[in-house]
N, C-alpha and C. Protein backbone atom coordinates (compact mmCIF):
# COMPACT_ATOMS: atom_id res chain seq x y z
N UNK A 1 19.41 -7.40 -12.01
CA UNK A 1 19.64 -5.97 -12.02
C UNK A 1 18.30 -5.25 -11.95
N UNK A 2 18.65 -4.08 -11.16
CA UNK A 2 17.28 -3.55 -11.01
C UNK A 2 16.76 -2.28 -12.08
N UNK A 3 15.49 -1.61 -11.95
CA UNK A 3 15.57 -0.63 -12.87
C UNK A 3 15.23 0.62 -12.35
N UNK A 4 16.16 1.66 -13.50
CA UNK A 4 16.11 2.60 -12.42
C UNK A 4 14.30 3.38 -12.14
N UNK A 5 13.74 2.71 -12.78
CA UNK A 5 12.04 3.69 -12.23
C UNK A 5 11.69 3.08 -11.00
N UNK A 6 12.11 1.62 -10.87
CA UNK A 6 11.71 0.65 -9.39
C UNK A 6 12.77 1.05 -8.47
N UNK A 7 13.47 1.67 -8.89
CA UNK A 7 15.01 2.17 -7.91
C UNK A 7 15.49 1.24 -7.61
N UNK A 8 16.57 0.62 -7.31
CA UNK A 8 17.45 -0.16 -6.92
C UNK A 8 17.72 -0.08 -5.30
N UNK A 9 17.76 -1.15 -4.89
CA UNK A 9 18.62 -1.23 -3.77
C UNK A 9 20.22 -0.59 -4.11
N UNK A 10 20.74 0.11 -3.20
CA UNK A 10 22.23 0.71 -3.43
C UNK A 10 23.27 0.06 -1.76
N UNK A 11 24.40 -0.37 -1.94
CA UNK A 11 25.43 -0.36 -1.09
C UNK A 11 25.05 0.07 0.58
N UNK A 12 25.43 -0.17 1.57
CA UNK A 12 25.85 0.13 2.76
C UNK A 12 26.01 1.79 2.59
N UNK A 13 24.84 2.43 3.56
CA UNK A 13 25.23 4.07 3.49
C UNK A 13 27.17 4.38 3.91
N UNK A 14 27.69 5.40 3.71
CA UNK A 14 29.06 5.89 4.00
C UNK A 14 29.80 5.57 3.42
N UNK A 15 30.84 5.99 3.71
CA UNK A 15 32.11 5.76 2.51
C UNK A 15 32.69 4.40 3.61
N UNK A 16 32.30 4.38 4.69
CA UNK A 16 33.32 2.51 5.23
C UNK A 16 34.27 3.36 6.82
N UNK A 17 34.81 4.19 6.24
CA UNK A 17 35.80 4.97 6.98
C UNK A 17 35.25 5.91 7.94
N UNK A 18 33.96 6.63 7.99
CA UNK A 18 33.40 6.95 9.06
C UNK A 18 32.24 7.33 8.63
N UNK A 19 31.50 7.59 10.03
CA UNK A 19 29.79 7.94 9.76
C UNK A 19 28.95 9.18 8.92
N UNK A 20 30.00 9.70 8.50
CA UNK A 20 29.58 10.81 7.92
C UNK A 20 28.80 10.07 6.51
N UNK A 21 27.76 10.76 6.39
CA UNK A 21 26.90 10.18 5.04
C UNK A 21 27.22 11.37 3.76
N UNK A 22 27.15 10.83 2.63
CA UNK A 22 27.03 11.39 1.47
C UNK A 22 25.75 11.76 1.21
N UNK A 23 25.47 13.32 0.59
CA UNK A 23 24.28 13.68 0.01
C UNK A 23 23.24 12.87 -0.86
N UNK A 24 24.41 11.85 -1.53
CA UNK A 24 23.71 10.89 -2.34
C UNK A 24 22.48 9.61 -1.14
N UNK A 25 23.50 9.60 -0.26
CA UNK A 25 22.78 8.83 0.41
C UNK A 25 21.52 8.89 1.39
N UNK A 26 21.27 10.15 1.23
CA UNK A 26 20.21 11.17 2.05
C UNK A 26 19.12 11.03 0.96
N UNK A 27 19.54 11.34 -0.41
CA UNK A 27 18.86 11.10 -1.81
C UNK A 27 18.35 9.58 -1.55
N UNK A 28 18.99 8.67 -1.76
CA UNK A 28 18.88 7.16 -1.57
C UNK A 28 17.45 6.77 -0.81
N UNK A 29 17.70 7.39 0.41
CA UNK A 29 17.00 6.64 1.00
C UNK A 29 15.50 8.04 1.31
N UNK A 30 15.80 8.74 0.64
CA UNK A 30 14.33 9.53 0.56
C UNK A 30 13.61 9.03 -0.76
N UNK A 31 14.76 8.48 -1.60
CA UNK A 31 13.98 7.97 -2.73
C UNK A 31 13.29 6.82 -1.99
N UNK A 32 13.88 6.01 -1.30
CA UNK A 32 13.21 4.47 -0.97
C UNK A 32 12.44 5.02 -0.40
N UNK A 33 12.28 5.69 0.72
CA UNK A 33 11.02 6.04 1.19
C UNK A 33 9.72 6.96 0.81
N UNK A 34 10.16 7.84 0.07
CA UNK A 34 9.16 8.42 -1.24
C UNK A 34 7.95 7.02 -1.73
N UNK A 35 9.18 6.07 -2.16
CA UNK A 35 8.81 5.05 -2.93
C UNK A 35 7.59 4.03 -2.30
N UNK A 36 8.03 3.74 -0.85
CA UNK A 36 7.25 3.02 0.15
C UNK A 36 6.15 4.12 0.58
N UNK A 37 6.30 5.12 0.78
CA UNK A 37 5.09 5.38 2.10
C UNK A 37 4.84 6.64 1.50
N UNK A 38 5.34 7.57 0.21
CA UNK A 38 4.68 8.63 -0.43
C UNK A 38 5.72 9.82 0.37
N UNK A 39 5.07 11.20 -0.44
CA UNK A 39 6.10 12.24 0.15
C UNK A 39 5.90 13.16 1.26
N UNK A 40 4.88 12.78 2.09
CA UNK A 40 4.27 12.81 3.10
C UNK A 40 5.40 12.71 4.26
N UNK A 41 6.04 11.09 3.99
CA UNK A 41 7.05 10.64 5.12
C UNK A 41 8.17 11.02 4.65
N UNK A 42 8.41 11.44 3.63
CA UNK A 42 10.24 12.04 3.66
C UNK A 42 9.70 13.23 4.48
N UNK A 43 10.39 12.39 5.68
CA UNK A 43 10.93 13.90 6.89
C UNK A 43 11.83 13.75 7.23
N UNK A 44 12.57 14.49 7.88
CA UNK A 44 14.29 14.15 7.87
C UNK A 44 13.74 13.96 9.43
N UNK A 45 13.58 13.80 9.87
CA UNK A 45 13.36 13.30 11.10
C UNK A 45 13.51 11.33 11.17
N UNK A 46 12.18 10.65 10.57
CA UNK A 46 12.16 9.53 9.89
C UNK A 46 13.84 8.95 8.85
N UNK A 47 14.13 10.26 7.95
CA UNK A 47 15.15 9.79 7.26
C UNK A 47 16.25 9.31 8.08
N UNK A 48 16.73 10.03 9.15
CA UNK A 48 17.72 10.28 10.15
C UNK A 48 18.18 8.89 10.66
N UNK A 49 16.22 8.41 11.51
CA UNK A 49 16.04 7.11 12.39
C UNK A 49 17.00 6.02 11.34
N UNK A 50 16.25 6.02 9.43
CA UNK A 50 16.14 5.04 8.64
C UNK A 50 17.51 4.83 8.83
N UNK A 51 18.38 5.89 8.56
CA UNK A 51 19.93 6.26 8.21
C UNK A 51 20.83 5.66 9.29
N UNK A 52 20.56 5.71 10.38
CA UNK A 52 21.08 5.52 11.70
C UNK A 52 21.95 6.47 12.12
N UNK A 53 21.60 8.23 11.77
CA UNK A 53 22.61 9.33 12.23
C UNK A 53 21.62 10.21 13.21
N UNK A 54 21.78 11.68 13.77
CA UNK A 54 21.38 12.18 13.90
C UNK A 54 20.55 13.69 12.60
N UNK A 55 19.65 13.91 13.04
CA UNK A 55 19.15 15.26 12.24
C UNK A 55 20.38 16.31 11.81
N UNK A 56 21.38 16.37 12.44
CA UNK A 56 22.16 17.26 12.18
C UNK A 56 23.18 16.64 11.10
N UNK A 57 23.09 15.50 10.59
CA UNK A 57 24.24 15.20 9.75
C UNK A 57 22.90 15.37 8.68
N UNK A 58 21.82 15.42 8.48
CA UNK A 58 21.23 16.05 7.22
C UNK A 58 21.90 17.61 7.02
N UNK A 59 21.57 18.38 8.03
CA UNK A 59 21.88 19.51 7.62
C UNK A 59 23.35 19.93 7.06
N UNK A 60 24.39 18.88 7.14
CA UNK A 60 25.34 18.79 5.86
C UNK A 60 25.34 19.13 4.76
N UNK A 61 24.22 18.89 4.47
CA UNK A 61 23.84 18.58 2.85
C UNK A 61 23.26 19.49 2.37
N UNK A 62 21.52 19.99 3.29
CA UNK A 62 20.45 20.08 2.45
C UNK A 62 20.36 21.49 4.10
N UNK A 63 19.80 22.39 3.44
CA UNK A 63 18.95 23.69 4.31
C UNK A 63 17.62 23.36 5.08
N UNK A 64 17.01 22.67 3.85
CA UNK A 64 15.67 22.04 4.91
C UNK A 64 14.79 21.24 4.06
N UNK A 65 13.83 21.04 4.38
CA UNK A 65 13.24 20.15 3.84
C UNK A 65 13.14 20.40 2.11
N UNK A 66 12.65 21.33 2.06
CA UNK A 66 12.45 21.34 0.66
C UNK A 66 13.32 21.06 -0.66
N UNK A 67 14.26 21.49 0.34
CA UNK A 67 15.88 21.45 -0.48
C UNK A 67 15.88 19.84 -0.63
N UNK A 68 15.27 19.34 -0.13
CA UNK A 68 15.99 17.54 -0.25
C UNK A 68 14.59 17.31 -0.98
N UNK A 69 13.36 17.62 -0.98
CA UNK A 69 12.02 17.47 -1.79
C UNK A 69 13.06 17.54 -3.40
N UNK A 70 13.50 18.79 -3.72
CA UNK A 70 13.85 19.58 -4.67
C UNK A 70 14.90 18.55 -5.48
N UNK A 71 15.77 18.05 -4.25
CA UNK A 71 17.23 17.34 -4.79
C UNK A 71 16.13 15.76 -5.25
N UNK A 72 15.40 15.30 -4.45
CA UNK A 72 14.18 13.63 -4.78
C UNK A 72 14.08 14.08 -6.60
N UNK A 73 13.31 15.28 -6.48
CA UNK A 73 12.83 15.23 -7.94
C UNK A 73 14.09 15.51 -9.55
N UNK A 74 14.83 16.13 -9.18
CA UNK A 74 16.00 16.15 -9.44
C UNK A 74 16.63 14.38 -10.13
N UNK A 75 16.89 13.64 -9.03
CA UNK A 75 17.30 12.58 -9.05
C UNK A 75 16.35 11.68 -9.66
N UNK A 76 15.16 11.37 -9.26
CA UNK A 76 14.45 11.06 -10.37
C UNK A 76 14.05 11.33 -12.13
N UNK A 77 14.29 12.53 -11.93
CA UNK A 77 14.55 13.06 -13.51
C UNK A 77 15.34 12.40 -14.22
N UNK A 78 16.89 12.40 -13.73
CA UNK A 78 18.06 11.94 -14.00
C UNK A 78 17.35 10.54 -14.17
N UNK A 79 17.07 9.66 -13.20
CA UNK A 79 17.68 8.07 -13.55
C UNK A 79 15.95 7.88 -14.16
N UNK A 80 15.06 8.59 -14.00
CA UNK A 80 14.18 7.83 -15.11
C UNK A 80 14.24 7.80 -16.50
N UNK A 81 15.07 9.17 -17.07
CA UNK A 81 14.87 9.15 -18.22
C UNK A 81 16.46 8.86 -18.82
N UNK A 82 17.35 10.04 -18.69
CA UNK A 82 19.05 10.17 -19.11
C UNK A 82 19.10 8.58 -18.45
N UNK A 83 19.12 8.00 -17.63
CA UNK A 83 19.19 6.68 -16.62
C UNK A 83 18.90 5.76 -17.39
N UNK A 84 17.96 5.55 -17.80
CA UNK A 84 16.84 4.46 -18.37
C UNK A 84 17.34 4.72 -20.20
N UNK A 85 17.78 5.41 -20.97
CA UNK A 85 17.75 5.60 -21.97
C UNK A 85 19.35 5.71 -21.86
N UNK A 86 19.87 5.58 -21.21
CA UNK A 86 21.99 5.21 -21.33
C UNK A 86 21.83 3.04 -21.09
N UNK A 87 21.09 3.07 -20.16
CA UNK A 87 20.90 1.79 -19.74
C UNK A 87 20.39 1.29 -21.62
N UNK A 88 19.29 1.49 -22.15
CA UNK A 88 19.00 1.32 -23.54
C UNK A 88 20.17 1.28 -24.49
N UNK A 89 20.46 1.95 -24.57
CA UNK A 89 21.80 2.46 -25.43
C UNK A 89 23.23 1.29 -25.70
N UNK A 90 23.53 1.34 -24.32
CA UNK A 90 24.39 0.94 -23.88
C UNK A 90 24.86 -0.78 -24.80
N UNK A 91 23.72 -1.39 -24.56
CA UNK A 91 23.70 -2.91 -25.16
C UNK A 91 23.92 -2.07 -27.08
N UNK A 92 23.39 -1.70 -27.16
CA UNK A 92 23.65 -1.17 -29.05
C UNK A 92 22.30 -2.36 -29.51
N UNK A 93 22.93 -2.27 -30.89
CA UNK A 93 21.67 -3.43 -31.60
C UNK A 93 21.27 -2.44 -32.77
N UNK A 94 20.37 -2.73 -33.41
CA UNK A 94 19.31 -2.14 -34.50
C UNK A 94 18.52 -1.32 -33.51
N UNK A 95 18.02 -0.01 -34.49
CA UNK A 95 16.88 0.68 -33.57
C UNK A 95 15.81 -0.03 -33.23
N UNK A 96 15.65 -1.46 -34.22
CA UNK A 96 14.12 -1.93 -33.36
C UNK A 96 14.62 -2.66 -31.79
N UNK A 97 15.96 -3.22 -32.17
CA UNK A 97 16.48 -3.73 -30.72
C UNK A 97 16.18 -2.86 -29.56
N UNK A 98 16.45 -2.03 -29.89
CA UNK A 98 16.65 -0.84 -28.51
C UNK A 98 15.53 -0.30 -28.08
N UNK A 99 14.37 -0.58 -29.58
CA UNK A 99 13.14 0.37 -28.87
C UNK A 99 12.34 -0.70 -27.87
N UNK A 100 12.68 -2.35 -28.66
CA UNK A 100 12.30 -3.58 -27.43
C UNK A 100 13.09 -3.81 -26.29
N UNK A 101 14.03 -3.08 -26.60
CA UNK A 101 15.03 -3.18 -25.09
C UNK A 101 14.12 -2.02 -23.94
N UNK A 102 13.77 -1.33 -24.30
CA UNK A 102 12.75 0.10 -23.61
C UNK A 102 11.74 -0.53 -23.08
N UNK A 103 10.70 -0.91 -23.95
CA UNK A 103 9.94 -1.20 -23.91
C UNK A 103 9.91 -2.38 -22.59
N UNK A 104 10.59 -3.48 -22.64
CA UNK A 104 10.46 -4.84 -22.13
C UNK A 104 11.43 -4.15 -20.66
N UNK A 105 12.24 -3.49 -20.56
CA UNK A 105 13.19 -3.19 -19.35
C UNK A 105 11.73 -1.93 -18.80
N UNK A 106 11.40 -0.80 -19.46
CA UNK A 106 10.19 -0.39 -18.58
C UNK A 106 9.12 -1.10 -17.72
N UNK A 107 8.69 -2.08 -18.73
CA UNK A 107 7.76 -2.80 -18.40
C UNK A 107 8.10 -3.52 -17.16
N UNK A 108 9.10 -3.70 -16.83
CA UNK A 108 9.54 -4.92 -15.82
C UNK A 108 9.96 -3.76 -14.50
N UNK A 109 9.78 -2.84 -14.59
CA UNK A 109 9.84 -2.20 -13.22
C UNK A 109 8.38 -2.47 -12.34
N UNK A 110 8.67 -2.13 -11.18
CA UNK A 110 6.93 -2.43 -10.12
C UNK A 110 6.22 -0.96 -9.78
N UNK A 111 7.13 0.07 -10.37
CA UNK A 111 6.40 0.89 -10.48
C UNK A 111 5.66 1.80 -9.70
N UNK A 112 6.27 1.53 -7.94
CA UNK A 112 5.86 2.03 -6.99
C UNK A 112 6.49 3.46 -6.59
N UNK A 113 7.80 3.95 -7.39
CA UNK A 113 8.27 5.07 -7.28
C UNK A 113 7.53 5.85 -8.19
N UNK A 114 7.72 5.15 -9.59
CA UNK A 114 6.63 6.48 -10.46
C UNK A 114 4.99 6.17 -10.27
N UNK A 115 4.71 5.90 -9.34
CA UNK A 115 2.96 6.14 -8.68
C UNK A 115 3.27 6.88 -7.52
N UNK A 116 4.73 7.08 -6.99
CA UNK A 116 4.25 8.28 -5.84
C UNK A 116 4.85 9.16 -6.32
N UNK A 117 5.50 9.37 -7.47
CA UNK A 117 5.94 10.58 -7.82
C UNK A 117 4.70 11.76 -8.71
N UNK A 118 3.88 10.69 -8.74
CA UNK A 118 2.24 11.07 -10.05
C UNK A 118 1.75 11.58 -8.77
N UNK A 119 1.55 10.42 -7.50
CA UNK A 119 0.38 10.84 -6.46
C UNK A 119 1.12 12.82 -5.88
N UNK A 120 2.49 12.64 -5.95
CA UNK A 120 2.97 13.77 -5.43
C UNK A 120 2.31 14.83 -6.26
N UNK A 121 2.67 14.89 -7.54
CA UNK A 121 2.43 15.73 -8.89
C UNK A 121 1.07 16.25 -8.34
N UNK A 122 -0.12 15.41 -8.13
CA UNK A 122 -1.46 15.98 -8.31
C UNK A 122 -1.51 16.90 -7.26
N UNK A 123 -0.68 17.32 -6.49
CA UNK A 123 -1.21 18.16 -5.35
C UNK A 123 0.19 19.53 -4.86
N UNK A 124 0.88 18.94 -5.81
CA UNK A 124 2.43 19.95 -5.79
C UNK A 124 2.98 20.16 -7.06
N UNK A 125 2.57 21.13 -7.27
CA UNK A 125 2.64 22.14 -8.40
C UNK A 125 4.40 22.21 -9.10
N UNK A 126 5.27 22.26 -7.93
CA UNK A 126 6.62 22.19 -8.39
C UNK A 126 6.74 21.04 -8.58
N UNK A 127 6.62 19.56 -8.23
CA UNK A 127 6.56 18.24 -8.57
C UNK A 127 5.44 18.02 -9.78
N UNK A 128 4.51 18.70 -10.24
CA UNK A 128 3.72 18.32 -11.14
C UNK A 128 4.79 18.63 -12.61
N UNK A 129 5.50 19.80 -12.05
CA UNK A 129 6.22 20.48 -13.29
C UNK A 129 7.65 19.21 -13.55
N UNK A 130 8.02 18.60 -12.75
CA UNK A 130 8.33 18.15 -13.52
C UNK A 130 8.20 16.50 -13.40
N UNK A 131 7.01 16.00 -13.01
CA UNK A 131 6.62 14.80 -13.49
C UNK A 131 6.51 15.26 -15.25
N UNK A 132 5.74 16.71 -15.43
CA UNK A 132 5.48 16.94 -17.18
C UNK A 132 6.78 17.23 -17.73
N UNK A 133 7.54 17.45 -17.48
CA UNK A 133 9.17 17.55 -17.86
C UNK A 133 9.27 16.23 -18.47
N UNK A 134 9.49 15.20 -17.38
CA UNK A 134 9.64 13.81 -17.74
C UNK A 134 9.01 12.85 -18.56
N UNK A 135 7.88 13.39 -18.49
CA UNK A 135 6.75 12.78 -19.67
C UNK A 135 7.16 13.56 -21.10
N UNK A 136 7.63 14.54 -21.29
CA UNK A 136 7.95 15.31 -22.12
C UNK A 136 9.22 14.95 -22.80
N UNK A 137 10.03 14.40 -22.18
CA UNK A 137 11.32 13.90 -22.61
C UNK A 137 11.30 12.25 -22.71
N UNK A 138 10.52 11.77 -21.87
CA UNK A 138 10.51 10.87 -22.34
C UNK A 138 9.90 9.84 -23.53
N UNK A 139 8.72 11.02 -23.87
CA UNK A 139 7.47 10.59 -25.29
C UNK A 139 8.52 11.20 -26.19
N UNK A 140 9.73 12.43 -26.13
CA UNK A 140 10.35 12.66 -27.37
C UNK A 140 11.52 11.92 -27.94
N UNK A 141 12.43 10.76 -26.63
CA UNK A 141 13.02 9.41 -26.64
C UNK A 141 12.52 8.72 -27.50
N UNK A 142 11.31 8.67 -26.92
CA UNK A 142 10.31 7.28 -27.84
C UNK A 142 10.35 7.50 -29.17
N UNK A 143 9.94 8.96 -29.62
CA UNK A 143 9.64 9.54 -30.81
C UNK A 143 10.38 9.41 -31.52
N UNK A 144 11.92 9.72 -31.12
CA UNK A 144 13.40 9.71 -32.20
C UNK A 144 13.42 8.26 -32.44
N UNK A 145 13.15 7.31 -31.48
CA UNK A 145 13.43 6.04 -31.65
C UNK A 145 12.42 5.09 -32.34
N UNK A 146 11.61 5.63 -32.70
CA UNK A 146 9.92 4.89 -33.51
C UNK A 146 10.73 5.68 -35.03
N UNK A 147 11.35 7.28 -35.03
CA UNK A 147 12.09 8.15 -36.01
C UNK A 147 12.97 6.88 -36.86
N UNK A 148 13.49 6.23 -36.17
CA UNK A 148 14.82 5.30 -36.53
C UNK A 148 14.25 4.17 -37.26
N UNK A 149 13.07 3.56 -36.37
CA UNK A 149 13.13 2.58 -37.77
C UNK A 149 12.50 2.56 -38.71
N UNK A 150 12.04 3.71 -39.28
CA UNK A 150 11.46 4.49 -40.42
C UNK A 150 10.14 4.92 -40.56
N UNK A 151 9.59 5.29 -39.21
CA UNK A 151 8.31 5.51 -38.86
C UNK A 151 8.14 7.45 -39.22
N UNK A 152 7.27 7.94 -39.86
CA UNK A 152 6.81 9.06 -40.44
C UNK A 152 6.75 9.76 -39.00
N UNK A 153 6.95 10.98 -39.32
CA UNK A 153 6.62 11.98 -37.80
C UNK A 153 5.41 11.55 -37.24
N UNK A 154 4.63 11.55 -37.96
CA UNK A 154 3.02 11.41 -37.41
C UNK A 154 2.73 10.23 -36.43
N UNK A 155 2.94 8.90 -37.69
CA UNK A 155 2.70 7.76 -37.06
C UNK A 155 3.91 7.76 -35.45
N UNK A 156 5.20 8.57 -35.70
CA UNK A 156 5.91 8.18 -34.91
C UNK A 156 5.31 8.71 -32.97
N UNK A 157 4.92 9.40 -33.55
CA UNK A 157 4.33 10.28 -32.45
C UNK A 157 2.96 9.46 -31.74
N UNK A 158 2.25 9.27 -32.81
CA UNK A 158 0.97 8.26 -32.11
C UNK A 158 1.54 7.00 -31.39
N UNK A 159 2.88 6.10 -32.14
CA UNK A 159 3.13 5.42 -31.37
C UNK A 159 3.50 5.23 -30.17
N UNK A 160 5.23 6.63 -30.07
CA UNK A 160 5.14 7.42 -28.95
C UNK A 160 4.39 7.19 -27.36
N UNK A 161 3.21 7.82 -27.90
CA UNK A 161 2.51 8.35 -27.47
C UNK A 161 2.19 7.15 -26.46
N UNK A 162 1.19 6.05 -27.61
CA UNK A 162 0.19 5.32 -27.12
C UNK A 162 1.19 4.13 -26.09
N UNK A 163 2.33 3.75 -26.76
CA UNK A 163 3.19 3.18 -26.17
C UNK A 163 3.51 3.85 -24.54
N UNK A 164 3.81 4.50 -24.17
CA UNK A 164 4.02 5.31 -22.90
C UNK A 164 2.81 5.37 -22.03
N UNK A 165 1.19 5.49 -22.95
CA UNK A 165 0.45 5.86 -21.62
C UNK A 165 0.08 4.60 -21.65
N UNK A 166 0.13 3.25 -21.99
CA UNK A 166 0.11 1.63 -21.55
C UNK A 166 0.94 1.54 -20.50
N UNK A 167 2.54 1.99 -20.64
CA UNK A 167 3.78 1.86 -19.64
C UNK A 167 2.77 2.42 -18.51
N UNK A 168 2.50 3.90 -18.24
CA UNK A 168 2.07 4.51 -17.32
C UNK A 168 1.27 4.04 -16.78
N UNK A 169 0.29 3.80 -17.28
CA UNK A 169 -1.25 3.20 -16.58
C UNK A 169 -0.49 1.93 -15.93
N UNK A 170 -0.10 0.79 -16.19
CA UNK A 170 0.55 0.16 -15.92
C UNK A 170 1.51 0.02 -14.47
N UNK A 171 2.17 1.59 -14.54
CA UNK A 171 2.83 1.88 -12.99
C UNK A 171 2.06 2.36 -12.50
N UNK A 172 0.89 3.29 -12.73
CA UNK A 172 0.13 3.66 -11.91
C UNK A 172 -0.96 2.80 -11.63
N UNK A 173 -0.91 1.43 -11.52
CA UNK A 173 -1.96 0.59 -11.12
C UNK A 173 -1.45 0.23 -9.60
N UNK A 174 -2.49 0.26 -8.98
CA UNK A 174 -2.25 0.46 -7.23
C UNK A 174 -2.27 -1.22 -7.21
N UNK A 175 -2.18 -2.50 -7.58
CA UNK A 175 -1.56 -3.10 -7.39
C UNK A 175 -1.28 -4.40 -8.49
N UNK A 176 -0.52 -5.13 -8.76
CA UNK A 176 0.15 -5.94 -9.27
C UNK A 176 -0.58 -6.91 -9.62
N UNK A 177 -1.00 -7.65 -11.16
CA UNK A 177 -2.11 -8.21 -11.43
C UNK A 177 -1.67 -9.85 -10.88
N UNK A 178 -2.46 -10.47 -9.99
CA UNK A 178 -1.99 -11.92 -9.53
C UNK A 178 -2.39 -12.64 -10.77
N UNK A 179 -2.97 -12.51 -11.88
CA UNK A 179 -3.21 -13.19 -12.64
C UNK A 179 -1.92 -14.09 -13.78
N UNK A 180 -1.01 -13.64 -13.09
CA UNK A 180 0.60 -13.55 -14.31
C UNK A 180 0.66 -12.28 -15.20
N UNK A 181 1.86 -12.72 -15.92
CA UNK A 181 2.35 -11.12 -16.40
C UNK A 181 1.81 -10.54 -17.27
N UNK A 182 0.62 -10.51 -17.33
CA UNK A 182 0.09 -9.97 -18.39
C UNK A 182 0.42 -9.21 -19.30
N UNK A 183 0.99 -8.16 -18.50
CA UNK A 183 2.00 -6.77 -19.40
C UNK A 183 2.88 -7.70 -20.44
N UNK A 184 3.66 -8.90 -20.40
CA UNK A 184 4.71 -9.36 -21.03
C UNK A 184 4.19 -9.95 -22.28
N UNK A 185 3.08 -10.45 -21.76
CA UNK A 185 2.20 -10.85 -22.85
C UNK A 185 1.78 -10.37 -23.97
N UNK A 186 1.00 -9.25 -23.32
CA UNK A 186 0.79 -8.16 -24.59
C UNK A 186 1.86 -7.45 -24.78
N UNK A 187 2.82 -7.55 -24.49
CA UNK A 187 3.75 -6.82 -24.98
C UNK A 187 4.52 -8.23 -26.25
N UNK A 188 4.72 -9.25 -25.79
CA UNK A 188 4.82 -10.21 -27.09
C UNK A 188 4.22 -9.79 -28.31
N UNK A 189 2.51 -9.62 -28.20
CA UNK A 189 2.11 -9.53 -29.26
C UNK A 189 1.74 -8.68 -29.80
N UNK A 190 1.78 -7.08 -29.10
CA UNK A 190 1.82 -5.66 -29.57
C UNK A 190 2.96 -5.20 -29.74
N UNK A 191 4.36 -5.31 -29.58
CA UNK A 191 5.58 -4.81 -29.79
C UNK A 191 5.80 -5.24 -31.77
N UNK A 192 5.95 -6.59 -32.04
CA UNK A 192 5.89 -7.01 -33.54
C UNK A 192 5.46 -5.99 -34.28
N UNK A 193 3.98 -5.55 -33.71
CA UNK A 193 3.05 -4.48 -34.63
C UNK A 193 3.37 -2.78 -34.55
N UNK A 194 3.71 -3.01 -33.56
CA UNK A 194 4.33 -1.17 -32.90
C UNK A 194 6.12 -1.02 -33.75
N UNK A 195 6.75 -2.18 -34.08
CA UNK A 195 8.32 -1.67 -34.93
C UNK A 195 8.05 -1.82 -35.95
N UNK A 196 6.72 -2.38 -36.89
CA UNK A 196 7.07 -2.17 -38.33
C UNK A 196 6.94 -1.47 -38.88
């Protein structure tokens, strides 16, 4: 199973019954390509080719470009955080279960969607707003959940904190350490010390 910050592969575009595409699937595959080649190449031109329709079955959906920029960040909001923290949930356990269920399911994404959603941020002001949205909701996840297993506001917050910009740096590393998993590693032996 995949995760939702690495995005998933999803189904055969259409409903089966004819060529008409779903908005979701216009989403889909601007996310995959966001993901591959930055937000540069979501053009509905490119999307169209990827899709196998014409330009005019975008305009179904979306007014113009921005509108589908607008709907990318949108959808990312959703499945990185509400997404990623139902996915947490879901299994149950003790709060330390769940905060290693976070932890170890973040860690295991590749991290190439949230490095072009950062590279987007630094230069687009409406995407910067809410890459900080997401960072914002997602350090206050962390926070309730460091809250749970009896961690003081303070400490809960430093953990929070420090925990997330390891995750981050981590996706934002331009490429994948050949050395083995290092991340899993230290995460063996810094997670023990981060729930007590």
């Amino acid at each position: 199973m995949g995760h939702p910050l690495a995005f998933v592969n999803t189904p055969p575009y259409g409903n089966g019954m004819n060529n008409r595409l779903a908005r979701e699937d216009w989403i889909t595959e601007g996310l995959r390509l966001l993901r591959e080649a930055g937000v540069e190449a979501v053009r509905v031109e490119p999307l169209a080719k990827r899709l196998g329709v014409t330009k005019g079955s975008f305009y179904w959906h979306f007014s113009d470009r921005p509108a589908l920029l607008s709907a990318l960040c949108d959808a990312w909001r959703e499945r990185s955080t509400v997404g990623v923290a139902a996915r947490v949930e879901a299994d149950g356990g003790t709060p330390r279960d769940r905060l290693e269920r976070l932890f170890r399911l973040t860690a295991s994404a590749d991290g190439r969607l949230e490095r072009a959603m950062r590279a987007w941020a630094a230069h687009d002001p409406a995407a910067q707003a809410v890459v900080a949205g997401v960072d914002e909701r997602r350090i206050a996840y962390l926070v309730a959940r460091f809250t749970d297993i009896g961690c003081d506001a303070d400490t809960a917050l430093a953990r929070a904190r420090f925990g997330y910009l390891a995750l981050i740096g981590q996706f934002t590393r331009q490429e994948a350490d050949s050395s083995g998993n290092w991340l899993s590693d230290s995460l063996d032996r810094m997670l023990p010390l981060m729930l007590t």
